[in-house]
Protein backbone atom coordinates (compact mmCIF):
# COMPACT_ATOMS: atom_id res chain seq x y z
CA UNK A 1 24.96 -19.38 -31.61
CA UNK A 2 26.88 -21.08 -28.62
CA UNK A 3 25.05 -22.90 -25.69
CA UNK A 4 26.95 -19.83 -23.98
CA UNK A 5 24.88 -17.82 -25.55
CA UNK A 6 21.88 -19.34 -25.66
CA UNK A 7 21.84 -20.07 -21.88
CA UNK A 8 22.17 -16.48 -21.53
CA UNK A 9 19.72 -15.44 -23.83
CA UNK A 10 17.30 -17.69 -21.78
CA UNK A 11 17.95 -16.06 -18.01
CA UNK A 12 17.95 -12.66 -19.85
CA UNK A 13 14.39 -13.73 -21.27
CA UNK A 14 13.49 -15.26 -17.60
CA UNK A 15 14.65 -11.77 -15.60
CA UNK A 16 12.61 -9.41 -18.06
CA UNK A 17 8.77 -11.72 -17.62
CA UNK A 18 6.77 -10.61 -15.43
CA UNK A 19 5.34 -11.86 -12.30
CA UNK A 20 1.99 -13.36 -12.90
CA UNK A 21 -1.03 -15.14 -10.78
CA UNK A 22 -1.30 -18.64 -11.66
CA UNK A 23 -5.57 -19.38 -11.44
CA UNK A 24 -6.42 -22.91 -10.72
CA UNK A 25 -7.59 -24.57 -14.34
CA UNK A 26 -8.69 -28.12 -13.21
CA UNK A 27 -10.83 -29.61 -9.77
CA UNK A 28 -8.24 -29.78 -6.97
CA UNK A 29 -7.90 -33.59 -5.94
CA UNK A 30 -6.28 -33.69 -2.24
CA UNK A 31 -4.69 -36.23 -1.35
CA UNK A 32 -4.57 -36.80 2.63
CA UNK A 33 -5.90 -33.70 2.94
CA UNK A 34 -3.44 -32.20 1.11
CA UNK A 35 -2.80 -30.00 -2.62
CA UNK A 36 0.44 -28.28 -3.24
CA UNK A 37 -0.42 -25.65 -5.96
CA UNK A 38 1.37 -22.64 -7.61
CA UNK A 39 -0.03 -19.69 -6.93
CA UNK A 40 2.80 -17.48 -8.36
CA UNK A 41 4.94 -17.39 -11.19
CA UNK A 42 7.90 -15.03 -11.48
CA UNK A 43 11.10 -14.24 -12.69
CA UNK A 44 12.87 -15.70 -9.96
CA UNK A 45 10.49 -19.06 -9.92
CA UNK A 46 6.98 -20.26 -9.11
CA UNK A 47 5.78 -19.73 -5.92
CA UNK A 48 4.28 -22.81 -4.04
CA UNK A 49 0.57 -22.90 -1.91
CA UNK A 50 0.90 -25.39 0.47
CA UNK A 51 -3.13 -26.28 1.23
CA UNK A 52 -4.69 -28.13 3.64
CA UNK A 53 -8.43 -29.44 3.94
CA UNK A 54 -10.60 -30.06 6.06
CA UNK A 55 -12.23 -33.63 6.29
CA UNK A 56 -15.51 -33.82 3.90
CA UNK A 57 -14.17 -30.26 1.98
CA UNK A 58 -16.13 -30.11 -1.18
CA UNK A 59 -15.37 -27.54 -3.92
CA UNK A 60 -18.86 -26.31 -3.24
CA UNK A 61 -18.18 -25.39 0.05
CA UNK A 62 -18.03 -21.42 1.55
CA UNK A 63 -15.34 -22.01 4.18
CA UNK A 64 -13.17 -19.19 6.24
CA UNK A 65 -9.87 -19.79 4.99
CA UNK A 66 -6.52 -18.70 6.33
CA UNK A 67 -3.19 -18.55 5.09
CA UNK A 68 0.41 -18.36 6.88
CA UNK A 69 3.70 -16.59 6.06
CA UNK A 70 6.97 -18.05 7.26
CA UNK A 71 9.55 -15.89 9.27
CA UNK A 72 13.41 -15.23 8.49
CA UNK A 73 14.06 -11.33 8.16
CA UNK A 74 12.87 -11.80 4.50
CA UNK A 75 16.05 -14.09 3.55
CA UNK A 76 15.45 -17.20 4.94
CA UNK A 77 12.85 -19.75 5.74
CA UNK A 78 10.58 -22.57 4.73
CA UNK A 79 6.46 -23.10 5.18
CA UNK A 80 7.41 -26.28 6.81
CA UNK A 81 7.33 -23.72 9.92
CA UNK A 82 3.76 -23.63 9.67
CA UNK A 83 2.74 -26.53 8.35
CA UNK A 84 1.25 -28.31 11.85
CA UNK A 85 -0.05 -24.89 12.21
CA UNK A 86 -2.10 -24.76 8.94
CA UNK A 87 -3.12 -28.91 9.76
CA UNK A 88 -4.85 -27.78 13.00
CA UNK A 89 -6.71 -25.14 11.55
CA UNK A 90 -7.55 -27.39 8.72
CA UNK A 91 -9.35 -29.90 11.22
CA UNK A 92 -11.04 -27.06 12.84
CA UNK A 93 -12.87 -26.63 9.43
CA UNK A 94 -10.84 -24.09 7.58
CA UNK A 95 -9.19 -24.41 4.42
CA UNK A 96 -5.66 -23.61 5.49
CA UNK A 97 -2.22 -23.05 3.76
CA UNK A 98 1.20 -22.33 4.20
CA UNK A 99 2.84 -20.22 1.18
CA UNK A 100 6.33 -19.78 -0.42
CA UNK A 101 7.63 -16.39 -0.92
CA UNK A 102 10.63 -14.88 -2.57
CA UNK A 103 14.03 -14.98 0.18
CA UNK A 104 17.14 -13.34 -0.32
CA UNK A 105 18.89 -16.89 0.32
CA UNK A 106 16.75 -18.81 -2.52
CA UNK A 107 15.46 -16.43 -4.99
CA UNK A 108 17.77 -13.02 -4.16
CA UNK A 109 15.39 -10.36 -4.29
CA UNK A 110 15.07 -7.94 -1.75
CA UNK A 111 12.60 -7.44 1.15
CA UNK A 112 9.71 -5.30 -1.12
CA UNK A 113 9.15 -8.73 -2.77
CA UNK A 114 7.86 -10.50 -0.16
CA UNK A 115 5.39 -8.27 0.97
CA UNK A 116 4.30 -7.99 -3.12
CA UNK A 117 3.67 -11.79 -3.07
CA UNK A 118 2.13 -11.74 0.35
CA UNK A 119 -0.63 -9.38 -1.38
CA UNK A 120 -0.74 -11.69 -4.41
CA UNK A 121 -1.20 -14.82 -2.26
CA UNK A 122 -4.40 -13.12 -0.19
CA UNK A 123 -5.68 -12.10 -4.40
CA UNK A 124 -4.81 -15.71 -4.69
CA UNK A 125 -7.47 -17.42 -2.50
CA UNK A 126 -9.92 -14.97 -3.63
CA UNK A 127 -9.73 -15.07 -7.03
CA UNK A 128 -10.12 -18.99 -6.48
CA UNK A 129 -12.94 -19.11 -4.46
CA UNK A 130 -14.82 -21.27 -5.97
CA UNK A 131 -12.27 -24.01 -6.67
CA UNK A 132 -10.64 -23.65 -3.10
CA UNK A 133 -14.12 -24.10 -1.90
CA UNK A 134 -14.10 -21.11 0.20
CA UNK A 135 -15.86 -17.57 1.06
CA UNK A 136 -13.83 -14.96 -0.28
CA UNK A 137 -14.87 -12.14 2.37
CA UNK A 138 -13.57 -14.19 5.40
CA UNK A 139 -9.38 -14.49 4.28
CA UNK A 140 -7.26 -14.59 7.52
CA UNK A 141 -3.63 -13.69 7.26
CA UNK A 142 -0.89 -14.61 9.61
CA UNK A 143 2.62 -15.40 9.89
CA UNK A 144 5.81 -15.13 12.57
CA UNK A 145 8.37 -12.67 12.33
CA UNK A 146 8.58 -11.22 8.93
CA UNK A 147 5.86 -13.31 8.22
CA UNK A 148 3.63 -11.33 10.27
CA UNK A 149 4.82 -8.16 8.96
CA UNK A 150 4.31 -9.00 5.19
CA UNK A 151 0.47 -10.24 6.03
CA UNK A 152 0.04 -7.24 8.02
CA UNK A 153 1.55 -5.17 4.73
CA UNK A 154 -1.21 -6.78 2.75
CA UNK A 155 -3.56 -4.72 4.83
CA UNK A 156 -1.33 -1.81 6.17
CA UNK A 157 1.24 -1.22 3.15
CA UNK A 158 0.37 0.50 0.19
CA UNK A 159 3.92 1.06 -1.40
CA UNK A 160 4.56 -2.55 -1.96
CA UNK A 161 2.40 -3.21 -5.19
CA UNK A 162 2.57 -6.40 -7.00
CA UNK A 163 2.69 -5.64 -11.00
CA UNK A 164 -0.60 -6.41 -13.32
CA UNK A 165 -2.76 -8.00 -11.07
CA UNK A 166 -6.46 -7.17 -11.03
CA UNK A 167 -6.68 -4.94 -8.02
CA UNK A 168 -10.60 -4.92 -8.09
CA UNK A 169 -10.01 -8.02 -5.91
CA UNK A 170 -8.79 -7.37 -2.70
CA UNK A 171 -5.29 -7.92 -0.74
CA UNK A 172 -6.03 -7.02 2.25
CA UNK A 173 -7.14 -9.93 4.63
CA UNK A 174 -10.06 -9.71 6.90
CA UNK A 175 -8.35 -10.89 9.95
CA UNK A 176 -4.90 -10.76 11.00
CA UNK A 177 -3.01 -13.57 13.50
CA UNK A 178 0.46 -12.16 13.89
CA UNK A 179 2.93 -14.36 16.19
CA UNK A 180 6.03 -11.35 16.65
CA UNK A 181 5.86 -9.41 14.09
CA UNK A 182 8.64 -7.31 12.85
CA UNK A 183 7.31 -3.27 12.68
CA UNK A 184 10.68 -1.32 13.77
CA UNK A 185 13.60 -1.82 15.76
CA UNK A 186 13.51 -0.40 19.60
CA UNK A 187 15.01 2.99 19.57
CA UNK A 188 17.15 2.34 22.77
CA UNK A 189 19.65 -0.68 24.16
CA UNK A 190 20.38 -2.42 20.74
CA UNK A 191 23.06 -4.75 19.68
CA UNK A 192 25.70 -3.77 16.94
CA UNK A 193 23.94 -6.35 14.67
CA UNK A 194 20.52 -4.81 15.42
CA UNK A 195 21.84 -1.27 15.41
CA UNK A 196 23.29 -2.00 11.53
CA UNK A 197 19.84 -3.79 10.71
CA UNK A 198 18.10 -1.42 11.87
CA UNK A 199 19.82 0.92 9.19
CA UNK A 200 19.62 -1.40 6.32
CA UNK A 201 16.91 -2.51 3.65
CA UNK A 202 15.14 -4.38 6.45
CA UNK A 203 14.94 -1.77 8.91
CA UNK A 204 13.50 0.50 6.53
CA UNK A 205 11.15 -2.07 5.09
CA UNK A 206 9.55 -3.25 8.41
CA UNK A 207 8.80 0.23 9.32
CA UNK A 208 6.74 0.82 6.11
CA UNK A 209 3.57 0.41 7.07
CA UNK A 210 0.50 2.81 8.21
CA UNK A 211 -2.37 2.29 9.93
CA UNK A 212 -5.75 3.05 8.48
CA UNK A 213 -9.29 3.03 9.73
CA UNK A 214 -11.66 0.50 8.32
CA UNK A 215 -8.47 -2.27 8.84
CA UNK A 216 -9.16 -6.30 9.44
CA UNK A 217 -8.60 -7.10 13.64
CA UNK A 218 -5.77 -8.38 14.83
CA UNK A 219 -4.36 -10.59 17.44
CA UNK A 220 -0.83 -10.12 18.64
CA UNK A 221 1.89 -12.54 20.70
CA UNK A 222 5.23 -11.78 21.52
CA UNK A 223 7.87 -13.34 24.37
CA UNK A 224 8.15 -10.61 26.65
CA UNK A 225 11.86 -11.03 26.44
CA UNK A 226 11.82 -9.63 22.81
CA UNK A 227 12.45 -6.52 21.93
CA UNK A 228 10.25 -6.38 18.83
CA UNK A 229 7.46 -6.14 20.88
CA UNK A 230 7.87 -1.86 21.47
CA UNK A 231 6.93 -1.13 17.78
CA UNK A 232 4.46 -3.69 18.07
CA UNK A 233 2.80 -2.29 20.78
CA UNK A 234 2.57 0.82 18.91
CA UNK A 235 1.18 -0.81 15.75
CA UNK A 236 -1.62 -2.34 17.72
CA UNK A 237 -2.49 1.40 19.74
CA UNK A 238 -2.68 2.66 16.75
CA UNK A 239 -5.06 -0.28 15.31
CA UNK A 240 -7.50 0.85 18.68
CA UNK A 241 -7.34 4.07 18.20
CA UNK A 242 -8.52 3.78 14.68
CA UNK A 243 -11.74 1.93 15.92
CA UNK A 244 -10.32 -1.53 15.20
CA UNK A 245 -10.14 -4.59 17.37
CA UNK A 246 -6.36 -5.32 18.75
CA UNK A 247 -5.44 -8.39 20.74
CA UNK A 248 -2.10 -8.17 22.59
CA UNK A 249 -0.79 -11.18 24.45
CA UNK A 250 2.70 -12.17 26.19
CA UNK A 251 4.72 -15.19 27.30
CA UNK A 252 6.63 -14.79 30.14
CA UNK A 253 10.50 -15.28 29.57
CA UNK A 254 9.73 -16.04 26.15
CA UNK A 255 12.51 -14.42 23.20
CA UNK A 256 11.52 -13.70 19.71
CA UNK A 257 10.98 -16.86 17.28
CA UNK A 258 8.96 -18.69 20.77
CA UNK A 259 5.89 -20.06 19.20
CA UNK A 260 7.81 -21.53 15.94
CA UNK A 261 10.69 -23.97 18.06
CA UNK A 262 8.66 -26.80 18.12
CA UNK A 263 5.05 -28.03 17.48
CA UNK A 264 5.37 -29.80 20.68
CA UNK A 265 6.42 -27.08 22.91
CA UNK A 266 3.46 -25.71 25.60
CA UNK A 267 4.35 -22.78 24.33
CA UNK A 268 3.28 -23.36 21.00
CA UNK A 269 0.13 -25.20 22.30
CA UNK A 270 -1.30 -22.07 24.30
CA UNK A 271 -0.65 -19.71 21.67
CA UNK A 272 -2.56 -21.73 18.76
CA UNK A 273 -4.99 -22.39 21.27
CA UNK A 274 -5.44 -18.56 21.82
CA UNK A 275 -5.65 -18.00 18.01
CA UNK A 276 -8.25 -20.68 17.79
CA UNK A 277 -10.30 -18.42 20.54
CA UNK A 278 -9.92 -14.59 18.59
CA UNK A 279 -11.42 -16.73 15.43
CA UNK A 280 -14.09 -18.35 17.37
CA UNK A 281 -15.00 -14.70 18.81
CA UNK A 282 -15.05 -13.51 14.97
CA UNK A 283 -17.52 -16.30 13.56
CA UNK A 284 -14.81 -18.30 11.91
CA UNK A 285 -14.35 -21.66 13.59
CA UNK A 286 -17.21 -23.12 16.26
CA UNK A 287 -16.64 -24.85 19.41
CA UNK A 288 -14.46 -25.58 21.62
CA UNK A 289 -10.51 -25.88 20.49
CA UNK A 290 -9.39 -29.36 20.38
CA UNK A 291 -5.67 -28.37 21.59
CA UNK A 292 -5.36 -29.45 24.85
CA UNK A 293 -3.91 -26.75 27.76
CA UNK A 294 -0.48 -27.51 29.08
CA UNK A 295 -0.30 -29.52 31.99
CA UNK A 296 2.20 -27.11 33.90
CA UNK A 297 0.01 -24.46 34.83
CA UNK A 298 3.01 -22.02 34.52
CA UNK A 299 2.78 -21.63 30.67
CA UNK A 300 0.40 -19.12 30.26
CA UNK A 301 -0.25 -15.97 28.58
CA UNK A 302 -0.71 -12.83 29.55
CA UNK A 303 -3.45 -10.31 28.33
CA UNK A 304 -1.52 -6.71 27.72
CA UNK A 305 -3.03 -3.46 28.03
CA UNK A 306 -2.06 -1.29 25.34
């Protein structure tokens, strides 16, 4: 048989194995504070945990954990986004991470596989409790952009299903921190590019979710310039009507994407500092939050009715 042939052979092999969880077999060892682990594999690759400690983590501890989603419409994107993001929450005692998922750009799949892995990374963390060192009933989920949507799909999305995984542990995260989530175009004043997404695969995949009762809370932040925020709103009405807490906050002048620019933007500081204040109000982090407040007075956010 040719190499030709052989090669082929091998990606034909590759496409037709399933996606699988990866368990963690030995003691993690971080190093600065720091494990990169697979948590994934699948056809199109292994899927990458990025996880960060807190100082004196022992495998025997029970600690809140919470885990971040990059944005990028689903195609592209990095957890570098999050990475500062998932370090502060790491010194404020959590075990933290910041997870690969499959992209159009990198792995070519479409949009229903990154809301599958998003489930299998919150079945992840559980199902590795007791190496992660954490307490499997306190799993927070959040992201930016289609980031958000996919960990808000592991709560609110039942059509996205990964394959053979043991569904007796859960997917659905007990808290939600979504930074501009994507849950439906407006339905007026778009742009040709949004008016053609909006009647694509993405369109019709960040409108597939449903609210239930029962759901994890959720805190919600969006620039007040972006338009994503009308579906959003409706999403998180629909959270309080169904008896479940709903957090909405704005940034004035702020577009979509505002929290991710830069770790070093005000902007970003306020928002993480807001997060840090919906966990402390749920029992997952203690004290005060050791992100300072913005010297200009200006950058602030805005509690919205809903």
């Amino acid at each position: 048989m040719s190499r030709i042939c052989v090669a082929l052979a091998l990606l034909c092999l590759a496409a037709a194995m399933p996606a699988a969880l990866k368990p963690i077999d030995a003691d993690l060892q971080p190093i600065k504070n720091k494990v990169v682990a697979t948590y994934k594999t699948t056809p199109q690759g292994d899927l990458k945990m990025n996880l960060y400690f807190p100082p004196g983590w022992k495998k025997g501890d029970r600690r809140p954990a919470i885990l971040f989603f990059f944005g990028g419409s689903c195609a592209t994107g990095s957890p570098a986004q999050f990475a500062g993001t998932a370090a502060y929450f790491a010194t404020r005692g959590l075990v933290a991470a910041s997870a690969e998922y499959r992209i159009e750009s990198i792995h070519h799949t479409p949009p229903r596989a990154c809301a599958e892995d998003a489930k299998s990374a919150v079945r992840w963390f559980r199902m590795n409790a007791p190496h992660l060192g954490i307490d499997p009933t306190r799993v927070i989920a959040g992201g930016g952009s289609s980031g958000a949507s996919i960990a808000a799909f592991a709560a609110y999305n039942t059509t996205f299903v990964p394959d053979d995984e043991d569904v007796s542990v859960s997917s659905s995260p007990d808290a939600l921190v979504l930074v501009n989530p994507a849950f439906g175009f407006p339905e007026r004043n778009l742009t040709a590019e949004q008016a053609t997404a909006a009647k694509g695969p993405i369109g019709a995949f960040i409108t597939s979710w449903k609210v239930t009762k029962g759901g994890p809370p959720a805190i919600l932040f969006f620039g007040t310039e972006d338009p994503l925020q009308e579906k959003a709103r409706d999403f998180a009405r629909q959270l309080a009507a169904a008896g479940t807490r709903a957090e909405f906050y704005t940034a004035e002048g702020q577009t979509h994407g505002f929290f991710n620019r830069s770790d070093s933007s005000p902007w970003h500081a306020v928002v993480l500092r807001q997060i840090d204040l919906f966990l402390a109000s749920l029992g997952y982090v203690h004290g005060d939050p050791t992100i300072g407040i913005p010297a200009d007075r200006t950058i602030a956010l805005q509690k919205a009715g809903l």
